[in-house]
Protein backbone atom coordinates (compact mmCIF):
# COMPACT_ATOMS: atom_id res chain seq x y z
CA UNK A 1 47.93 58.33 -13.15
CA UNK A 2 45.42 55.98 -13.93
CA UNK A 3 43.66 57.94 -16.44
CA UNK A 4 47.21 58.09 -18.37
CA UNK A 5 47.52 54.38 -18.63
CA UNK A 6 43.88 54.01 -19.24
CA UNK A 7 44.22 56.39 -21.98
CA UNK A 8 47.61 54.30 -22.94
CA UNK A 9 45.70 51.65 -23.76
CA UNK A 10 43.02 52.23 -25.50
CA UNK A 11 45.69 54.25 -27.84
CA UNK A 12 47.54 51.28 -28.22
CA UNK A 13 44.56 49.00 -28.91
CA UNK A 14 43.57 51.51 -31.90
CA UNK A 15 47.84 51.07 -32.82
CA UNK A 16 47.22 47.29 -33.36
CA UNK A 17 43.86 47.52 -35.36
CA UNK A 18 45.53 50.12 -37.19
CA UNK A 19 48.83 48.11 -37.88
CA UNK A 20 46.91 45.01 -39.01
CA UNK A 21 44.14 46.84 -40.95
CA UNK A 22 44.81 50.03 -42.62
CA UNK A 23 48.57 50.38 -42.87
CA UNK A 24 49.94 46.40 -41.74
CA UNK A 25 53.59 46.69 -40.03
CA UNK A 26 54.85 43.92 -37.65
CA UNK A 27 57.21 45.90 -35.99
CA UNK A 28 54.87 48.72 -34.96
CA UNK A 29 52.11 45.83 -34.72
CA UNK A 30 54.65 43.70 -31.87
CA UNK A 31 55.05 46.97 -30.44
CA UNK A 32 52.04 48.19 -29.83
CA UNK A 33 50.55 44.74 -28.24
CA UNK A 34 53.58 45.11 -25.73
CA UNK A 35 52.13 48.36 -24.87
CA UNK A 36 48.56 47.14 -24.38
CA UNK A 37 49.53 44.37 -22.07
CA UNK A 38 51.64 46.94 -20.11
CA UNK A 39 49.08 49.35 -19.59
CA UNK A 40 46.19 46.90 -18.86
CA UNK A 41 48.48 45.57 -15.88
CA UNK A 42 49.23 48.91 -14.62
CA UNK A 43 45.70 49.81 -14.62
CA UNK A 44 44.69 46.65 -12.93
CA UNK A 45 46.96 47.02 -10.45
CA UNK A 46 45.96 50.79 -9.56
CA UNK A 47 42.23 49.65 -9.41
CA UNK A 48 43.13 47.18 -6.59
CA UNK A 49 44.65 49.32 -4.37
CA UNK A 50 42.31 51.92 -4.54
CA UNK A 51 39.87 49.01 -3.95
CA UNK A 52 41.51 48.12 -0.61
CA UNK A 53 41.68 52.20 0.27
CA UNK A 54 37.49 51.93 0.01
CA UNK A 55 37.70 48.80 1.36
CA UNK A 56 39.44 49.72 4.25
CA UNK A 57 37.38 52.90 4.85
CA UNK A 58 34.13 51.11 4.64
CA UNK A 59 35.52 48.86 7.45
CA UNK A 60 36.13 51.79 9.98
CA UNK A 61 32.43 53.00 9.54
CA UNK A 62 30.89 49.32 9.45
CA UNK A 63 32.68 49.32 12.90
CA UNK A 64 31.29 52.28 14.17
CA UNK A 65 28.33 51.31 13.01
CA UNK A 66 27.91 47.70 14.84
CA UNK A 67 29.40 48.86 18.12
CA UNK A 68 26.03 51.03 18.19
CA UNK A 69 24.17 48.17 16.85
CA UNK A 70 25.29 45.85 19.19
CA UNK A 71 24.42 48.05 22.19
CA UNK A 72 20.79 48.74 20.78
CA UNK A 73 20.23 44.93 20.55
CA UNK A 74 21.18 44.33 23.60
CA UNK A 75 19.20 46.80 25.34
CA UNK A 76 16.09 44.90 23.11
CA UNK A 77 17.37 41.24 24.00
CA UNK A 78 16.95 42.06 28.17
CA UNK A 79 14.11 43.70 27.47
CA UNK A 80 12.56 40.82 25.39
CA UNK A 81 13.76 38.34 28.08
CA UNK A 82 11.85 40.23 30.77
CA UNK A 83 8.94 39.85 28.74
CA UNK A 84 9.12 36.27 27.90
CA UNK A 85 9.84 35.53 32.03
CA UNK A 86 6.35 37.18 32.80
CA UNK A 87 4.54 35.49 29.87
CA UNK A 88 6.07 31.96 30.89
CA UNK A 89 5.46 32.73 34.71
CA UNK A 90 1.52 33.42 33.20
CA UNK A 91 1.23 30.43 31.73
CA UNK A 92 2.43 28.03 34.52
CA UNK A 93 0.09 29.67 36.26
CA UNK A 94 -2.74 28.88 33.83
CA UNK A 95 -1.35 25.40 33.08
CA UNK A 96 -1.59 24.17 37.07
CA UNK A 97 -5.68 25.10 37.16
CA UNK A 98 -7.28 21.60 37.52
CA UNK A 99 -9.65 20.84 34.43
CA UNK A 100 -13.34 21.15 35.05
CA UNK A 101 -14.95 17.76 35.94
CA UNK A 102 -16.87 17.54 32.29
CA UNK A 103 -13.35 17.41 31.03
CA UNK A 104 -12.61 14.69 33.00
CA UNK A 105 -15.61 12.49 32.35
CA UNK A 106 -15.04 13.33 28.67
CA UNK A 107 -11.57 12.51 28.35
CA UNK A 108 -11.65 9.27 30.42
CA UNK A 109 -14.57 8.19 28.23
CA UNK A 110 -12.60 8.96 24.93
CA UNK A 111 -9.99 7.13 26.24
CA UNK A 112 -12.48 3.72 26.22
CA UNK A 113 -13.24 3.79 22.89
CA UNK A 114 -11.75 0.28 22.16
CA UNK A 115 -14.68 -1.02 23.97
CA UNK A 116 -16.97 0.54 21.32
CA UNK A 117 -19.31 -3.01 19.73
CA UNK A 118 -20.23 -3.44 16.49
CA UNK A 119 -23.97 -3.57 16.22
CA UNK A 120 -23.79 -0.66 18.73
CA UNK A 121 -26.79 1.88 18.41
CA UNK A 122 -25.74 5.62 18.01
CA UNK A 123 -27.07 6.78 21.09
CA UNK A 124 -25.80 3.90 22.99
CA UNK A 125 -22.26 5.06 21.64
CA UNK A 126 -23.00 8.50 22.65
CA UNK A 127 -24.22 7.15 26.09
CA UNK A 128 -21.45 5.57 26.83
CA UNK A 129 -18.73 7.29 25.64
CA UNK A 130 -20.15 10.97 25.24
CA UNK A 131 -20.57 13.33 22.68
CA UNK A 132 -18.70 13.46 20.03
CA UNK A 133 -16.58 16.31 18.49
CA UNK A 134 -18.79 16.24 14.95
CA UNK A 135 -21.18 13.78 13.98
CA UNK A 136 -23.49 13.04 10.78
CA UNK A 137 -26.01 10.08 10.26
CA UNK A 138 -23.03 8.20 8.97
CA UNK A 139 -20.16 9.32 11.52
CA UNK A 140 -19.31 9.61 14.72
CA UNK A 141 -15.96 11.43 15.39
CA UNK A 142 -14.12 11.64 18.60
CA UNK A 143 -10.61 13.11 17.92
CA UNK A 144 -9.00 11.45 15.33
CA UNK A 145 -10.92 8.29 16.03
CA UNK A 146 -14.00 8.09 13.59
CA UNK A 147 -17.10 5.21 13.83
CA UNK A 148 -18.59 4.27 10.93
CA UNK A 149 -22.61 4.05 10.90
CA UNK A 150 -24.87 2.18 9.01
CA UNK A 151 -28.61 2.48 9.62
CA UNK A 152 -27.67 4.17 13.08
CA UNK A 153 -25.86 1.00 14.25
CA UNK A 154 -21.78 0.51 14.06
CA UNK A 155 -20.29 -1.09 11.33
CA UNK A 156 -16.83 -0.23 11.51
CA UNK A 157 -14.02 2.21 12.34
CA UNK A 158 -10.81 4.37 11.36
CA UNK A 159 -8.59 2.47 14.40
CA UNK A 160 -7.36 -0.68 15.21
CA UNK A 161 -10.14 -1.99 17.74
CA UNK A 162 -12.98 -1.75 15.51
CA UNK A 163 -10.90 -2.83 12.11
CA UNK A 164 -10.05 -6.34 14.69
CA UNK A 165 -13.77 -6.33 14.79
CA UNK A 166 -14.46 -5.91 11.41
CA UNK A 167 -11.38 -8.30 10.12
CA UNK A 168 -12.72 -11.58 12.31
CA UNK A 169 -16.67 -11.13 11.33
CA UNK A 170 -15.71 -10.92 7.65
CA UNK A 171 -13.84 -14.13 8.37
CA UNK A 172 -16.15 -15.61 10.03
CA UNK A 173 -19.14 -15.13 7.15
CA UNK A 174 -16.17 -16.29 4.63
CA UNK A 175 -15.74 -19.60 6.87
CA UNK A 176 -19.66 -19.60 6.80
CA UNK A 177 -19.89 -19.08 3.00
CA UNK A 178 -17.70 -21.63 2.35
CA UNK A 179 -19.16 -24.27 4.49
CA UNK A 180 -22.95 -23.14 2.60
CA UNK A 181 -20.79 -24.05 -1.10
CA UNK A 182 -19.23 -26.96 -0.20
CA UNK A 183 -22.61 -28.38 2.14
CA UNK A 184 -24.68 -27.43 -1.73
CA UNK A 185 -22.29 -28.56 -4.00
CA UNK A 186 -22.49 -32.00 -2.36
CA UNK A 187 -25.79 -31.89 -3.41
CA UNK A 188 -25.52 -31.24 -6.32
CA UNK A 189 -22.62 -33.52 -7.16
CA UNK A 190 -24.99 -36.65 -5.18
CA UNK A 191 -27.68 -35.51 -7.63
CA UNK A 192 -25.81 -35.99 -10.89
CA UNK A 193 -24.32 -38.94 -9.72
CA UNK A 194 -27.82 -40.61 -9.16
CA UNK A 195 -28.67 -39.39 -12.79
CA UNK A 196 -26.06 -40.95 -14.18
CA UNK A 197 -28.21 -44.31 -14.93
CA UNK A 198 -30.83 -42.75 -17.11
CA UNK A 199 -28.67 -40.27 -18.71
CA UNK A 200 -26.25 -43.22 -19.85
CA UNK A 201 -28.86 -45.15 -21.09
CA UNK A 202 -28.41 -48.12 -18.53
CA UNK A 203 -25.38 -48.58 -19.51
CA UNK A 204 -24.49 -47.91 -15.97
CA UNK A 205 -26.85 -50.08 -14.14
CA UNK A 206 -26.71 -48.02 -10.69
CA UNK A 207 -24.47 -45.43 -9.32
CA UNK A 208 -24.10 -45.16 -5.40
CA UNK A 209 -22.09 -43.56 -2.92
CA UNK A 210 -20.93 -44.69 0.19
CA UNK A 211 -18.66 -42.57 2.86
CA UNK A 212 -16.78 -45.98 3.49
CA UNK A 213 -16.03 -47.43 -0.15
CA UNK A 214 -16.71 -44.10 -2.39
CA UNK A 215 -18.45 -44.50 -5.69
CA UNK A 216 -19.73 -47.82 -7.04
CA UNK A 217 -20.88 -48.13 -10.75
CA UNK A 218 -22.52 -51.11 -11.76
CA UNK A 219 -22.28 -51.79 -15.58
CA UNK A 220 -25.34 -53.85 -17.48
CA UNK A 221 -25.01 -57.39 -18.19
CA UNK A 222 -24.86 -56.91 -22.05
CA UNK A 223 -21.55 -54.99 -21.72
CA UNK A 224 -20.20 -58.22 -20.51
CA UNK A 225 -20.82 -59.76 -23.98
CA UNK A 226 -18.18 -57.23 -25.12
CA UNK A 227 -15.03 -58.53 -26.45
CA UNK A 228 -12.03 -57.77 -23.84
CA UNK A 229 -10.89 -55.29 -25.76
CA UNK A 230 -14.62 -53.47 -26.03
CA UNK A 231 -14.99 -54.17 -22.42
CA UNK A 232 -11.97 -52.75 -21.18
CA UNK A 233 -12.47 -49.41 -23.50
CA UNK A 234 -16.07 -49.17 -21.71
CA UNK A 235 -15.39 -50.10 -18.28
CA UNK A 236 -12.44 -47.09 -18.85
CA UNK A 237 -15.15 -44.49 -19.94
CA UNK A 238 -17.38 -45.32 -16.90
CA UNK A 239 -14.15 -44.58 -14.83
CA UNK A 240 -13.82 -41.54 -16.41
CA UNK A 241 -17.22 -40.17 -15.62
CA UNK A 242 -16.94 -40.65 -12.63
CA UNK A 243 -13.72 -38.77 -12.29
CA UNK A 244 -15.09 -35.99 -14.04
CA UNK A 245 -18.07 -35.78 -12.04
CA UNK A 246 -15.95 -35.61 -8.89
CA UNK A 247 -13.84 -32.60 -10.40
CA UNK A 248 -16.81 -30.46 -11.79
CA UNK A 249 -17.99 -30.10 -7.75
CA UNK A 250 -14.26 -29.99 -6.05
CA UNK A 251 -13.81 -29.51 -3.88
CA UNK A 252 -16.48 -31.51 -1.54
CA UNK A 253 -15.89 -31.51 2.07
CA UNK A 254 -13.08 -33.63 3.11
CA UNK A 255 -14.72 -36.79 4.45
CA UNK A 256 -15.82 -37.48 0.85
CA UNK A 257 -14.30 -40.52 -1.04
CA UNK A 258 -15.64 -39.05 -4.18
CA UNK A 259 -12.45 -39.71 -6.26
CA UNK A 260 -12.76 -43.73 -5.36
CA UNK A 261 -14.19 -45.24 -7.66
CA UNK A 262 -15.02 -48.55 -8.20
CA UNK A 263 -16.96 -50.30 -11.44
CA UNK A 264 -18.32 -53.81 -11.00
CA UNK A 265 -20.76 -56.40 -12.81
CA UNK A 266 -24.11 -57.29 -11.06
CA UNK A 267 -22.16 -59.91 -9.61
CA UNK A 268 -20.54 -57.24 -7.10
CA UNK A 269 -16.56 -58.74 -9.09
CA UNK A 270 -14.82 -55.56 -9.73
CA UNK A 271 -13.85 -54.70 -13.19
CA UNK A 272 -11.80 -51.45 -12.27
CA UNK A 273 -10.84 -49.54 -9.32
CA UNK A 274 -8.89 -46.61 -8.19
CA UNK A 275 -5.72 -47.04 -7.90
CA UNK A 276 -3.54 -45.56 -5.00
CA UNK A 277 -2.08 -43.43 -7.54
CA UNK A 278 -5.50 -41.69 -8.41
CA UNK A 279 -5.26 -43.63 -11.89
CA UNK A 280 -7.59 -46.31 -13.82
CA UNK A 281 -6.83 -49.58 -12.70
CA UNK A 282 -8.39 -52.75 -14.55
CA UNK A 283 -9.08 -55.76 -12.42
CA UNK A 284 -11.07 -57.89 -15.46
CA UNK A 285 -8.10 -59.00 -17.15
């Protein structure tokens, strides 16, 4: 039956080419597509229920075939849980032997490793804490832990107690550092102050610093000849070399009234000051 509609429609699929090619004729054309349709249901339909026959079939023996299946595996599963209670049974038994005393001493040691110094010699380390799992002239590694080694002596580690270590003595030479600057660049910045006479020409008489008043410039006699004008414009450009002198070397340590400045005749009557502002103020008006 199925090859008849099979063979149905492939005749009827040659009926439409031939209906719209060679010889054309709607009628015979319409006809022939109704055909097609018809016989490609028919065979569709036939294929599915011999499908489900197979189907069906196939299910009996998968049936047959898992009951046996399902006996054989579990015949294996009690035969693997046997097993497994012997080997478990085994290893409590190895698990409850008390470690050796080396193991002991070793672990207990490892566990002290926060107490490891920098500055610490190699073989004080090893000493101390005992050997180590691998070691070069640079490491020392105990577990996962690692010790850094400079020259044979500690510098450092891979874990929080020696990076504490190594965090506050970098600190501490940074403190140290900075205290060396600031201590030199006071020196320096006194030095250039006390040039300031001969590099101006005497236009600034003398240049001192005090740690009560801050700097004092006392201008020559013949700038008092100026006019006010001329005065004023110089007595400002003494300010300002001051100021600029106490920038360059900022910062100075903290007790320093280098940004004070005062500028005065050989009288000691002050001709400009700092104001509270940090500004040029003129007092010879």
């Amino acid at each position: 039956m199925d090859n008849f509609f099979t063979l149905l429609l492939i005749l009827a699929l040659i009926s439409i080419w031939y209906f719209i090619r060679k010889k054309p004729n709607k009628k015979y054309k319409n006809v022939s597509i109704i055909v097609a349709i018809i016989s490609f249901f028919v065979v569709g339909l036939i294929n599915q229920s011999n499908g489900d026959d197979k189907a069906s079939s196939k299910g009996i023996k998968t049936e047959k075939t898992s009951s046996k299946n399902s006996k054989q595996s579990s015949d294996k599963k009690r035969e693997s849980s046997s097993k497994k209670k012997s080997s478990n049974k085994q290893k409590e038994s190895s698990s409850k032997k008390k470690p050796s005393n080396k193991q002991k001493e070793s672990s207990s040691k490892n566990k002290n490793l926060d107490e490891v110094k920098l500055g610490m010699t190699k073989d004080e380390v090893i000493k101390k804490f005992g050997k180590p799992s691998y070691q070069t002239s640079r490491n020392l590694l105990y577990g996962k832990k690692n010790i850094y080694l400079v020259d044979g002596k500690v510098t450092g580690g891979n874990y929080d107690a020696l990076q504490k270590q190594v965090d506050k003595k970098n600190t501490k030479k940074k403190k140290e550092a900075k205290k060396d600057r600031i201590k030199n660049d006071k020196k320096k910045y006194l030095a250039a102050l006390y040039a300031l006479p001969e590099q101006t020409d005497y236009v600034i008489q003398d240049a001192q610093y005090s740690e009560q008043t801050g700097v004092t410039f006392v201008v020559s006699d013949d700038a008092l000849s100026l006019t006010p004008a001329e005065l004023k414009s110089a007595v400002h450009k003494i300010w300002n070399i001051g100021q600029n002198l106490s920038n360059k070397y900022s910062p100075l340590p903290g007790d320093m009234k280098s940004t004070y400045i005062t500028v005065e005749d050989s009288s000691g009557n002050d001709l400009a000051v700092t104001s509270m502002w940090g500004s040029f103020k003129y007092k010879a008006n």
